[in-house]
C-alpha atoms as a PDB file:
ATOM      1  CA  UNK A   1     -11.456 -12.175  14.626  1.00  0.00           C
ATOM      2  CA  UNK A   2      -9.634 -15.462  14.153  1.00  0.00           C
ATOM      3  CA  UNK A   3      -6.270 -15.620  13.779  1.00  0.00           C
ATOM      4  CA  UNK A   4      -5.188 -16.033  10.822  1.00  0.00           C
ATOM      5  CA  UNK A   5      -1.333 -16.884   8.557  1.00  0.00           C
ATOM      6  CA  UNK A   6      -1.199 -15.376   5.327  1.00  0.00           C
ATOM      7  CA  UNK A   7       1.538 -16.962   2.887  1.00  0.00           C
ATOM      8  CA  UNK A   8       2.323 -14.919  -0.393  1.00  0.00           C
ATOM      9  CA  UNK A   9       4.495 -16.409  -2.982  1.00  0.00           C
ATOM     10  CA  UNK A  10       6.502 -15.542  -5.846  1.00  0.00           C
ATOM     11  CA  UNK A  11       8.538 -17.835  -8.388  1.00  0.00           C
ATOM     12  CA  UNK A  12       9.402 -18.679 -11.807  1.00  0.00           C
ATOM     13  CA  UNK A  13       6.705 -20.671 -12.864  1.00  0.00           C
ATOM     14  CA  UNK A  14       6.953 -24.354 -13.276  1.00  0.00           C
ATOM     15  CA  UNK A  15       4.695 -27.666 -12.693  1.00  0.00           C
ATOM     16  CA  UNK A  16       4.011 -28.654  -9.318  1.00  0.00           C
ATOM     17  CA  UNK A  17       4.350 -25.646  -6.995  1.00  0.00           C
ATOM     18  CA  UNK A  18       0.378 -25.640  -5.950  1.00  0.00           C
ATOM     19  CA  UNK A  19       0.620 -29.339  -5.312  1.00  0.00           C
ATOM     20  CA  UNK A  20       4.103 -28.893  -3.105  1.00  0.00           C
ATOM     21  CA  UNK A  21       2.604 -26.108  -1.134  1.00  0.00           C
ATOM     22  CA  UNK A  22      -0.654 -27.695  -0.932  1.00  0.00           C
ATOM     23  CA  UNK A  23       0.873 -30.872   0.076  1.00  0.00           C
ATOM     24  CA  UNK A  24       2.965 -29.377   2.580  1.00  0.00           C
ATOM     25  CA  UNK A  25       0.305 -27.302   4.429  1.00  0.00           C
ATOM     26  CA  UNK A  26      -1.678 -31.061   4.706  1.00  0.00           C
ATOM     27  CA  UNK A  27       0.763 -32.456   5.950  1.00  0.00           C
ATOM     28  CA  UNK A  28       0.502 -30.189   8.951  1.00  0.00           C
ATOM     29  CA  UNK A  29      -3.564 -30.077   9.025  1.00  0.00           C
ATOM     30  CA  UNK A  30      -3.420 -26.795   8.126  1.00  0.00           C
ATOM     31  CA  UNK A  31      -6.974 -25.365   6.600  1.00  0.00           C
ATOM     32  CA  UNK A  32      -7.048 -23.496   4.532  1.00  0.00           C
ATOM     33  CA  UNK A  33      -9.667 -20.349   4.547  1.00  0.00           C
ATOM     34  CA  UNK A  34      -8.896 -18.757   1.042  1.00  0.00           C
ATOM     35  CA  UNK A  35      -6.429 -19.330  -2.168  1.00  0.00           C
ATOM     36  CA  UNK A  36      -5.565 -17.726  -4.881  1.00  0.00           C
ATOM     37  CA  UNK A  37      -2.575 -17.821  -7.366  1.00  0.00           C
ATOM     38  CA  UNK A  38      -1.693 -16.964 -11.374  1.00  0.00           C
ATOM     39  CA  UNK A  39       0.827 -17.255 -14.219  1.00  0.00           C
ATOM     40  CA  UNK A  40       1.765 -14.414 -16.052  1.00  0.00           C
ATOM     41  CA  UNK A  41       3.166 -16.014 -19.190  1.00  0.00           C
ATOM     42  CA  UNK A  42       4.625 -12.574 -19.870  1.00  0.00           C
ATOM     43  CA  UNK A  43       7.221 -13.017 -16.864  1.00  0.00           C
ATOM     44  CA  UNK A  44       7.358 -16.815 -16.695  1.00  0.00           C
ATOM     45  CA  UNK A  45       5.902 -16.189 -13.051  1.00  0.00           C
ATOM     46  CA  UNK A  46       3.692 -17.682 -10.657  1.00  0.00           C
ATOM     47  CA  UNK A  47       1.953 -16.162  -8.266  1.00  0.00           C
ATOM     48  CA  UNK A  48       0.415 -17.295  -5.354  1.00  0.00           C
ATOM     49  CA  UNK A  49      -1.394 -16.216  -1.993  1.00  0.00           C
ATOM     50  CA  UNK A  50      -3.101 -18.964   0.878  1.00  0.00           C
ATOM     51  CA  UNK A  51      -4.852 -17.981   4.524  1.00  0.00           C
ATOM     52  CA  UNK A  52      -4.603 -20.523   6.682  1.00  0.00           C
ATOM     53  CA  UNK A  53      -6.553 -20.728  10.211  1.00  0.00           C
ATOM     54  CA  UNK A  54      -3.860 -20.433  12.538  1.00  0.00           C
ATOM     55  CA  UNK A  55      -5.481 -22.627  15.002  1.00  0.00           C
ATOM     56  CA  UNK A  56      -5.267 -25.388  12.566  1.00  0.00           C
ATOM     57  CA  UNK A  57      -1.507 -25.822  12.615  1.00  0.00           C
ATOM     58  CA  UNK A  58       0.306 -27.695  15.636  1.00  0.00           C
ATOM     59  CA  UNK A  59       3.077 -24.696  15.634  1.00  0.00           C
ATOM     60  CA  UNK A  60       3.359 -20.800  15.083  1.00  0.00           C
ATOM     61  CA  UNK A  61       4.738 -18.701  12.460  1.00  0.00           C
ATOM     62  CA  UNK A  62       7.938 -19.243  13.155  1.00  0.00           C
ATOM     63  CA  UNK A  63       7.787 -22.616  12.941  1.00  0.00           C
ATOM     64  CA  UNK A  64       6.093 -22.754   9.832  1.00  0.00           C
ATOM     65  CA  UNK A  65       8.988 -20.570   8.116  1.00  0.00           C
ATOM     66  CA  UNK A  66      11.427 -22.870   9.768  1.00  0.00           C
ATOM     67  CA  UNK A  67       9.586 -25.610   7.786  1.00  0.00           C
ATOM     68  CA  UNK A  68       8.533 -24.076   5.019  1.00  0.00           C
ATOM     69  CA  UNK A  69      12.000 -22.807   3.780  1.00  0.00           C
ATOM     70  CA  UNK A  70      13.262 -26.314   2.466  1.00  0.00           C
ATOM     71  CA  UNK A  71      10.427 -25.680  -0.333  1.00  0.00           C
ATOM     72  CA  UNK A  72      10.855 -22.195  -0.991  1.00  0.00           C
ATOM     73  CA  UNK A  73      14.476 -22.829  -1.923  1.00  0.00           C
ATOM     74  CA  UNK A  74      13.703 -25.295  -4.024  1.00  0.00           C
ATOM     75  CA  UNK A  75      11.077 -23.502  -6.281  1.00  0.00           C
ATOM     76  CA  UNK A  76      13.337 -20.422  -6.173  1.00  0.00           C
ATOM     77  CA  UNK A  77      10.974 -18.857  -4.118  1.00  0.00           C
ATOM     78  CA  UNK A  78      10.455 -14.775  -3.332  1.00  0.00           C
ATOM     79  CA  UNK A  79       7.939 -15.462  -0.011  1.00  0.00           C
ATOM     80  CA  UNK A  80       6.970 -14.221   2.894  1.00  0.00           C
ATOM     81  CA  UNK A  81       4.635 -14.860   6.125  1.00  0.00           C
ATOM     82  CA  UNK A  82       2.454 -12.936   7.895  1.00  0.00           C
ATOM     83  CA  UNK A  83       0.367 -13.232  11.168  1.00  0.00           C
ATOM     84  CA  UNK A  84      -3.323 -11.465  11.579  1.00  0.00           C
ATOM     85  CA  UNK A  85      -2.179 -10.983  15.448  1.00  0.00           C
ATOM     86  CA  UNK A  86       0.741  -8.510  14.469  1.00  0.00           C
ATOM     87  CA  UNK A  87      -1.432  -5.718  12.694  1.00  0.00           C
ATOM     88  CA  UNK A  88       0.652  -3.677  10.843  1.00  0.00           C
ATOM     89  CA  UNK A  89       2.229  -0.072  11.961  1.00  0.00           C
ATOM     90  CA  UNK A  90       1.153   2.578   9.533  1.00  0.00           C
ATOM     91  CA  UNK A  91       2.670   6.650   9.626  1.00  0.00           C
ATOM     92  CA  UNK A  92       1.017   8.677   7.726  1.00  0.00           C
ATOM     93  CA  UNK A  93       2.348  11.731   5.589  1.00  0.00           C
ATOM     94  CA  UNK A  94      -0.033  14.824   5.234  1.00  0.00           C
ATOM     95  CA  UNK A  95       0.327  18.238   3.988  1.00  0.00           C
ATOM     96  CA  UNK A  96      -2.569  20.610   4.289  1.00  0.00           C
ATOM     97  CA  UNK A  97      -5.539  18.658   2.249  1.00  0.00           C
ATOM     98  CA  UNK A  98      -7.095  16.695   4.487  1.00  0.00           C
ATOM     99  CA  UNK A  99      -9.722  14.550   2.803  1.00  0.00           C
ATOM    100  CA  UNK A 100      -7.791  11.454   2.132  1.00  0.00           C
ATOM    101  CA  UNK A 101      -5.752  11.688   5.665  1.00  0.00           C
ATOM    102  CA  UNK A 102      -9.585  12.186   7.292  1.00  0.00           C
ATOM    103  CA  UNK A 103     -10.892   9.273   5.360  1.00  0.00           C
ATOM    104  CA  UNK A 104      -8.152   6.636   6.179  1.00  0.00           C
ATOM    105  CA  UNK A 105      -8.615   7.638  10.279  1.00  0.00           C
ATOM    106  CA  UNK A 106     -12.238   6.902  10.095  1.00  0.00           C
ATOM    107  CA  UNK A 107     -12.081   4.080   8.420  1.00  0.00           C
ATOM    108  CA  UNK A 108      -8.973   2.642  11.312  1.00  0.00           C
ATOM    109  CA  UNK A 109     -11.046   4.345  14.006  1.00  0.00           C
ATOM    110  CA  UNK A 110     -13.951   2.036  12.672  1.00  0.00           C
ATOM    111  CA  UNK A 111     -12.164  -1.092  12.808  1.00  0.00           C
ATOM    112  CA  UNK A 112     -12.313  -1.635   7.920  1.00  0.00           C
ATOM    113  CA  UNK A 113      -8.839  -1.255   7.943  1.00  0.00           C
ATOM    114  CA  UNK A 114      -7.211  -3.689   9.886  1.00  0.00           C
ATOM    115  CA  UNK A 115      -4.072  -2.051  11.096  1.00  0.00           C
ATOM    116  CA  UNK A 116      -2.447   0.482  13.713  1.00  0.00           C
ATOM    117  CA  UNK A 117      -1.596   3.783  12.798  1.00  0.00           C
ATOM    118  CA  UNK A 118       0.737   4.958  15.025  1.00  0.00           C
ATOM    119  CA  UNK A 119       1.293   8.998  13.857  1.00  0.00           C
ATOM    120  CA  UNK A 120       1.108  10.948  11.621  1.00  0.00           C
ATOM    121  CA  UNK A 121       3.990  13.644  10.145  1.00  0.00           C
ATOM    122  CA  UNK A 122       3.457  16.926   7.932  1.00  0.00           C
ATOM    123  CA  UNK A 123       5.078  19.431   6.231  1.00  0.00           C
ATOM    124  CA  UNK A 124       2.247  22.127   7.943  1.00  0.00           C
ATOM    125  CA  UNK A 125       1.139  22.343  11.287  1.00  0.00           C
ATOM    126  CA  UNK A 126      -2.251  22.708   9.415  1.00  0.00           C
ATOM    127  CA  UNK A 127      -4.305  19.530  11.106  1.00  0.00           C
ATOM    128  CA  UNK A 128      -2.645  19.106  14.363  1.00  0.00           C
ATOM    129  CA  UNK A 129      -5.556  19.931  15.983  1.00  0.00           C
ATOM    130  CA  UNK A 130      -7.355  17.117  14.284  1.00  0.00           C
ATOM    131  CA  UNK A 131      -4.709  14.532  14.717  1.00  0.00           C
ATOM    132  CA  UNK A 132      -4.432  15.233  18.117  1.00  0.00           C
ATOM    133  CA  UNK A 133      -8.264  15.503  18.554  1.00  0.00           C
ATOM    134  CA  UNK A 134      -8.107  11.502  17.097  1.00  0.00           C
ATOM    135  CA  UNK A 135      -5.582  10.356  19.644  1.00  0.00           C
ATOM    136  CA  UNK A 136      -2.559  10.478  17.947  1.00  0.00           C
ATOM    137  CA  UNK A 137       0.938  12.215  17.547  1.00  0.00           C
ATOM    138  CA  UNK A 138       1.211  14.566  15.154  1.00  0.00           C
ATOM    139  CA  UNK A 139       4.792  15.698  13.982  1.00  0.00           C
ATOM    140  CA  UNK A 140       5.217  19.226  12.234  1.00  0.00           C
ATOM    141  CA  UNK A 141       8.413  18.441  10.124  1.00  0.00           C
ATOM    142  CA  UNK A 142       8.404  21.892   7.818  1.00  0.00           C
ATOM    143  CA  UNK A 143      10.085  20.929   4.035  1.00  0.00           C
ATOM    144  CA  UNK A 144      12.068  23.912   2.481  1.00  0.00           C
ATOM    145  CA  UNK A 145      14.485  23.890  -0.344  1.00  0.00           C
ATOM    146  CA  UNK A 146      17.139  24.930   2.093  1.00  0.00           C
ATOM    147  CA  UNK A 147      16.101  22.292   4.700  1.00  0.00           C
ATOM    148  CA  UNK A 148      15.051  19.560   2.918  1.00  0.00           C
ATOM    149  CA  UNK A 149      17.962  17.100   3.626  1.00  0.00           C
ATOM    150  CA  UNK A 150      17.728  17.582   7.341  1.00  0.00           C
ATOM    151  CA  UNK A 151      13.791  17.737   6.773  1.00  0.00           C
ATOM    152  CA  UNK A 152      14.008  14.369   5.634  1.00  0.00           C
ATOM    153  CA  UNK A 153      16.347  12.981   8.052  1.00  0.00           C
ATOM    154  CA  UNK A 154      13.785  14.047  10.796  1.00  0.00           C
ATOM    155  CA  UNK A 155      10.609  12.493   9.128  1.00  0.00           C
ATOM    156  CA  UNK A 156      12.933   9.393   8.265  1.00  0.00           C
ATOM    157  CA  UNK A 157      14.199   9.180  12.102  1.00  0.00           C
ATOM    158  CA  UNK A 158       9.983   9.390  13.172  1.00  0.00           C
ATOM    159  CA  UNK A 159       9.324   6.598  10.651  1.00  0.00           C
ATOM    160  CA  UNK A 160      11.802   4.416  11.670  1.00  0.00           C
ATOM    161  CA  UNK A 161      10.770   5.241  15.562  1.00  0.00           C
ATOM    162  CA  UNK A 162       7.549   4.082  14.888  1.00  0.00           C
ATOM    163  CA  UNK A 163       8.879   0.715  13.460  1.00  0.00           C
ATOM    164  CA  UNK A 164       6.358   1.355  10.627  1.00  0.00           C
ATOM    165  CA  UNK A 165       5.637  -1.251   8.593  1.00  0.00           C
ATOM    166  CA  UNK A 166       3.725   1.560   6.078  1.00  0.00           C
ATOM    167  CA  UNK A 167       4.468   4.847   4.777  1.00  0.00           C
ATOM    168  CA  UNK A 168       1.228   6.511   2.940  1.00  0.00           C
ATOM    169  CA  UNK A 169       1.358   9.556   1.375  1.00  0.00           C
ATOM    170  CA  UNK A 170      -2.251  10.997   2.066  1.00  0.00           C
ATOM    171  CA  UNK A 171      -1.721  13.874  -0.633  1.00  0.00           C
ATOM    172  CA  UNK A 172       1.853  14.849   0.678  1.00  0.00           C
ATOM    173  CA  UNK A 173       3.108  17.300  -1.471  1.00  0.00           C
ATOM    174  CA  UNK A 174       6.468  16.832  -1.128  1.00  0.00           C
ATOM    175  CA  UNK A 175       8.746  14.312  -3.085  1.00  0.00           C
ATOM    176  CA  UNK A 176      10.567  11.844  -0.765  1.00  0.00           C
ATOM    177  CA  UNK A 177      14.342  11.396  -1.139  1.00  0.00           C
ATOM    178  CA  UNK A 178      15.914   8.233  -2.789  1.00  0.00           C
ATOM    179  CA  UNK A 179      17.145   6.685  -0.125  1.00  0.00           C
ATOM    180  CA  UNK A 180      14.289   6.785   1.603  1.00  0.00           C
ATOM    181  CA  UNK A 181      12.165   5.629  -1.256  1.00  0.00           C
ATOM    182  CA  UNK A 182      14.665   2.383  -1.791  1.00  0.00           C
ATOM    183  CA  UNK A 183      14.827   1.777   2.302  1.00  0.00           C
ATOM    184  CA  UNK A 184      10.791   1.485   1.852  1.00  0.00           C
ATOM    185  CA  UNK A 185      10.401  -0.211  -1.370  1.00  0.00           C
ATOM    186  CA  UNK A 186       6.950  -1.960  -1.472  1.00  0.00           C
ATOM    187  CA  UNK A 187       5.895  -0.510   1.551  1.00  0.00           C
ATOM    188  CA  UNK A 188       5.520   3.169   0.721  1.00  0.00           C
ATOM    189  CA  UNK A 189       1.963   4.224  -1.077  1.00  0.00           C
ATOM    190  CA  UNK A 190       0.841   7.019  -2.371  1.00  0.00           C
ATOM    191  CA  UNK A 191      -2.437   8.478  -3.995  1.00  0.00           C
ATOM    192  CA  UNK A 192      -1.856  10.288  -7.229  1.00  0.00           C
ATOM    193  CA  UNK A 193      -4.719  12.454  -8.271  1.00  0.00           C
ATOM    194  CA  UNK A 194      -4.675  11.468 -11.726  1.00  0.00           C
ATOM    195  CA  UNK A 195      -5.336   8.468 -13.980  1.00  0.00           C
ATOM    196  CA  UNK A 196      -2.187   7.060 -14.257  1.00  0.00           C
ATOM    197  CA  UNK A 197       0.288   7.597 -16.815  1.00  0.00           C
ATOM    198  CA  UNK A 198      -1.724  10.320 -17.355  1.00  0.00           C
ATOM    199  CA  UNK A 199      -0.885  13.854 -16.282  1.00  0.00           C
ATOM    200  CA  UNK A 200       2.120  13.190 -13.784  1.00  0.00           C
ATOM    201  CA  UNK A 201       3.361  15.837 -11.314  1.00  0.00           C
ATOM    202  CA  UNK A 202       1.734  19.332 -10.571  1.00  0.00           C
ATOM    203  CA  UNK A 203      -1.764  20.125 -11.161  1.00  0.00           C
ATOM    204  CA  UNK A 204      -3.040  17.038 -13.099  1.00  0.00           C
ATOM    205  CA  UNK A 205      -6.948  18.203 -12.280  1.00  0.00           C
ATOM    206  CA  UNK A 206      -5.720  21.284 -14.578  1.00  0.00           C
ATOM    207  CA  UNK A 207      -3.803  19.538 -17.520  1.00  0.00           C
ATOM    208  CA  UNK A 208      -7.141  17.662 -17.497  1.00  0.00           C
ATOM    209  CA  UNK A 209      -9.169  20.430 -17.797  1.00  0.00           C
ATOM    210  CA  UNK A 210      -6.880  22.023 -20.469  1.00  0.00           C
ATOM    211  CA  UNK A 211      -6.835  18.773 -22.031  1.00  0.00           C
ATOM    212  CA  UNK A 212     -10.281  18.141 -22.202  1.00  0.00           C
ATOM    213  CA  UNK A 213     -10.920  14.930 -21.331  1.00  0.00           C
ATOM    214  CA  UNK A 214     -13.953  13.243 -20.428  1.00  0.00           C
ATOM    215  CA  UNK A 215     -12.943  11.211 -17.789  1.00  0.00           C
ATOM    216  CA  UNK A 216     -10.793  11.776 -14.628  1.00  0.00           C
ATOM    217  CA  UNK A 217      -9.164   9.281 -12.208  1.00  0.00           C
ATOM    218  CA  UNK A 218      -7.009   8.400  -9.263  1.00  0.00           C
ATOM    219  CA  UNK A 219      -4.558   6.166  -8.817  1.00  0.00           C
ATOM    220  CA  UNK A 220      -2.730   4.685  -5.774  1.00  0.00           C
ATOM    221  CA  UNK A 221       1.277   3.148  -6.180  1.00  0.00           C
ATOM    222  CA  UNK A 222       4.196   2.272  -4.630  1.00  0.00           C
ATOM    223  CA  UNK A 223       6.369   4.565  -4.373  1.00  0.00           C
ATOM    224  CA  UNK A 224       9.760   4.520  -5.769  1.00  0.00           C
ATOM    225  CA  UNK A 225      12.791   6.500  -7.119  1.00  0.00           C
ATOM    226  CA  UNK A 226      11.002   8.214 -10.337  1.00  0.00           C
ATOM    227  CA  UNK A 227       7.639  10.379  -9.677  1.00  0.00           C
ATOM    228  CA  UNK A 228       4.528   9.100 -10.283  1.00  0.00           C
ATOM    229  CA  UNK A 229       6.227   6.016 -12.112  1.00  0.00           C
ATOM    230  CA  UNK A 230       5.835   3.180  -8.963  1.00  0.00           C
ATOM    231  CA  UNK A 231       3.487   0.044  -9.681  1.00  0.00           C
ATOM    232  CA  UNK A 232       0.011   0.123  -9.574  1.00  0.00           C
ATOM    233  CA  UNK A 233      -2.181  -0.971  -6.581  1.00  0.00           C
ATOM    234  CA  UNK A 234      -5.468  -0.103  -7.790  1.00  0.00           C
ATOM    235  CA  UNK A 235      -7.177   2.981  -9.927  1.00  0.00           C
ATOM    236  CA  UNK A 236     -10.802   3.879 -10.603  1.00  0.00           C
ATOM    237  CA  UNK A 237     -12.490   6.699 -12.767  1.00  0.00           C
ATOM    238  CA  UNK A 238     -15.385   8.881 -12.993  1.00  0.00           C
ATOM    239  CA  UNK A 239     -16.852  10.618 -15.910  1.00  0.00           C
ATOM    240  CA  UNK A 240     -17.158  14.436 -16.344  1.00  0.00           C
ATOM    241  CA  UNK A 241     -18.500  17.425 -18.812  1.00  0.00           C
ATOM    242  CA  UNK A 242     -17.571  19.768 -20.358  1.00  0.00           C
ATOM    243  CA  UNK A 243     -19.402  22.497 -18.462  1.00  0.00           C
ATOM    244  CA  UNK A 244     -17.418  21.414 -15.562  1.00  0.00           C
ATOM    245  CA  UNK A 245     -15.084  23.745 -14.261  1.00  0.00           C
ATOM    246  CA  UNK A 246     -11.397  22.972 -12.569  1.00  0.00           C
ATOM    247  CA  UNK A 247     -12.440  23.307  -9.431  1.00  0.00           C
ATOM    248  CA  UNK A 248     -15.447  20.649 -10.392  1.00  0.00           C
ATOM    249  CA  UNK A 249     -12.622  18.378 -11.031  1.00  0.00           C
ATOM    250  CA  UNK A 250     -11.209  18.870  -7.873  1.00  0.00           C
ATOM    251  CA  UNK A 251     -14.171  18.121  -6.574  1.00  0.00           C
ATOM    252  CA  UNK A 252     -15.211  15.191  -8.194  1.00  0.00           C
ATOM    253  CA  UNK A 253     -11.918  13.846  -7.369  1.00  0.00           C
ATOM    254  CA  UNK A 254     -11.621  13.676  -4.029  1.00  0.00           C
ATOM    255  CA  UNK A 255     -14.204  11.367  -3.928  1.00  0.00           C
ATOM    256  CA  UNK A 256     -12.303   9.164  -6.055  1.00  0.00           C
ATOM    257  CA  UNK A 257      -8.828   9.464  -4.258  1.00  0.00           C
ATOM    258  CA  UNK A 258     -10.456   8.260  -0.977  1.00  0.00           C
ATOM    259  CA  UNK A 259     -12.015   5.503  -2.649  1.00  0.00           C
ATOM    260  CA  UNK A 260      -9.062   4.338  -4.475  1.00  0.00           C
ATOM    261  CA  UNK A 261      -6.567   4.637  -1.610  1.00  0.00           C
ATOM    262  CA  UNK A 262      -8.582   3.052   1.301  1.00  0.00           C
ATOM    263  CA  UNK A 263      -8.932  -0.063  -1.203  1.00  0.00           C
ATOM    264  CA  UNK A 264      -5.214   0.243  -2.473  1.00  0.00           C
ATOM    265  CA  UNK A 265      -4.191   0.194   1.559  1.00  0.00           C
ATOM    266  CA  UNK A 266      -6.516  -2.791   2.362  1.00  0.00           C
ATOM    267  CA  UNK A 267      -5.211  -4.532  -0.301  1.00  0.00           C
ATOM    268  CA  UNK A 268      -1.619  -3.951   0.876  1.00  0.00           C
ATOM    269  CA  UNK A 269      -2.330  -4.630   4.315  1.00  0.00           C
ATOM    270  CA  UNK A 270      -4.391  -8.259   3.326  1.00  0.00           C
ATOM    271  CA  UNK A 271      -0.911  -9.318   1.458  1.00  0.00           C
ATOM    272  CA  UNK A 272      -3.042  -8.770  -1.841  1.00  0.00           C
ATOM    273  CA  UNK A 273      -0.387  -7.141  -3.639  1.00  0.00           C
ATOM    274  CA  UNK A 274       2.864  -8.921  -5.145  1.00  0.00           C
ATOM    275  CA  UNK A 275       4.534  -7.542  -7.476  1.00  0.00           C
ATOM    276  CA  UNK A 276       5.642  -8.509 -10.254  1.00  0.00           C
ATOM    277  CA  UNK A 277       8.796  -6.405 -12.164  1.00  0.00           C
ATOM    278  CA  UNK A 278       7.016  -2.956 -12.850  1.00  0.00           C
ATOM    279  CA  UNK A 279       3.399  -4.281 -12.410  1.00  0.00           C
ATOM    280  CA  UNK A 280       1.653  -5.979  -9.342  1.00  0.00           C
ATOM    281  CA  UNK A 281      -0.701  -8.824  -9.051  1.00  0.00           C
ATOM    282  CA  UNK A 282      -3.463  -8.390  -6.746  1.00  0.00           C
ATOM    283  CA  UNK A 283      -5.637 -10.884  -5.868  1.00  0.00           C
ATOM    284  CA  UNK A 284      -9.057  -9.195  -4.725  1.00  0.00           C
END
């Protein structure tokens, strides 16, 4: 694939930032491959996201932050740059249902999700055998009230081994400390099997049931401090009846959950996301 820059920019919104930035990457023949940006009049924010062919430009990343910093300081500018030729590290975090974890490997193994995972930790010793099988390292970390502290100190020391760029939660049923949620902020997703703010924590396939609704979801977020409260990457429903049973729920939904958190990584790992306070822009 060709290489490839991706620039992502936040700021308080004001007239003249798309000409500056345009201007600027111009200047430097840089062509550009794909653009996108928005105002949320809510925020007073502007939003922005530009691919560049990394060919095009007579210098590297590095060089281009070097230059590009003069600007970003003077439109108050949250930014950040990323190059296609540094794929970023992903460790995954599994317990013992394995539909999501099984999805995301084929789709790296296949080459749609343009990353490297690197391993992959649970709570179970459940899947080794199918980590393993894939090629990669699988780390047994068992969670217990008694342990958890030291628990987490282990799968923190793998994650930070790895140099992982990623954290996804691949139906890990186990609630990650503070510290590490705020070390990983914006880089730590999870799939929620629910249609979020709907039917947080334990069992949401069951308050549905009990509810009675008549449609279920999935939804896949950042991760942070409070559960099931982290902004939204991306959601998607489907509709059921009421002949259908819990366990039809269940079943319905994993079909979802893959869905929703393959596109919610891809997204993440395209620079799609930005966020923006409690909610995220993503450019599709």
């Amino acid at each position: 694939m060709t290489a490839t820059l991706t620039l992502s920019i936040s700021c308080p919104d004001r007239v003249g930032i798309v000409a500056r930035v345009a201007t600027f990457i111009a200047e430097h023949r840089g062509w550009i491959t794909e653009a996108n940006h928005s105002s949320d009049r809510f925020s007073g924010r502007f939003f922005m996201r530009n691919v560049l062919l990394a060919e095009s430009l007579p210098f590297g990343a590095a060089t281009f932050a070097e230059k590009f910093a003069p600007i970003a300081r003077e439109f108050d500018m949250e930014w950040r740059l990323t190059d296609s030729k540094r794929r970023k590290r992903v460790v995954i975090l599994v317990s013992m249902i394995d539909h999501c974890l099984v999805d995301l490997l084929h789709r790296w193994r296949s080459g749609d999700l343009g990353c490297n995972v690197v391993g992959v930790i649970s709570n179970h010793a459940k899947l080794r055998e199918y980590v393993e099988w894939v090629g990669l390292p699988f780390h047994h970390v068992p969670v217990t009230p008694e342990t958890k502290p030291q628990a987490f100190a282990e799968v923190e020391g793998h994650v930070d081994g790895y140099g992982a760029d990623v954290i996804v939660l691949a139906r890990y049923m186990q609630i990650l400390p503070p510290d590490l949620c705020r070390r990983y902020a914006g880089r730590t997703i999870n799939i929620h099997h629910s249609f979020l703010p709907s039917f947080i924590g334990a069992s949401p396939y069951r308050q549905a049931f009990d509810r009675g609704v008549k449609l279920i979801g999935a939804t896949c977020h950042y991760v942070t401090e409070q559960l099931d409260e982290g902004p939204i990457i991306e959601q998607d429903v489907v509709r059921i009846d009421h002949d259908d049973s819990p366990d039809d729920l269940v079943a319905y939904g994993k079909d979802i959950e893959r869905q929703v958190l393959a596109r919610g990584l891809r997204y993440h790992l395209e620079d799609r996301v930005l966020l923006n306070g409690h909610r995220t822009v993503v450019f599709r």
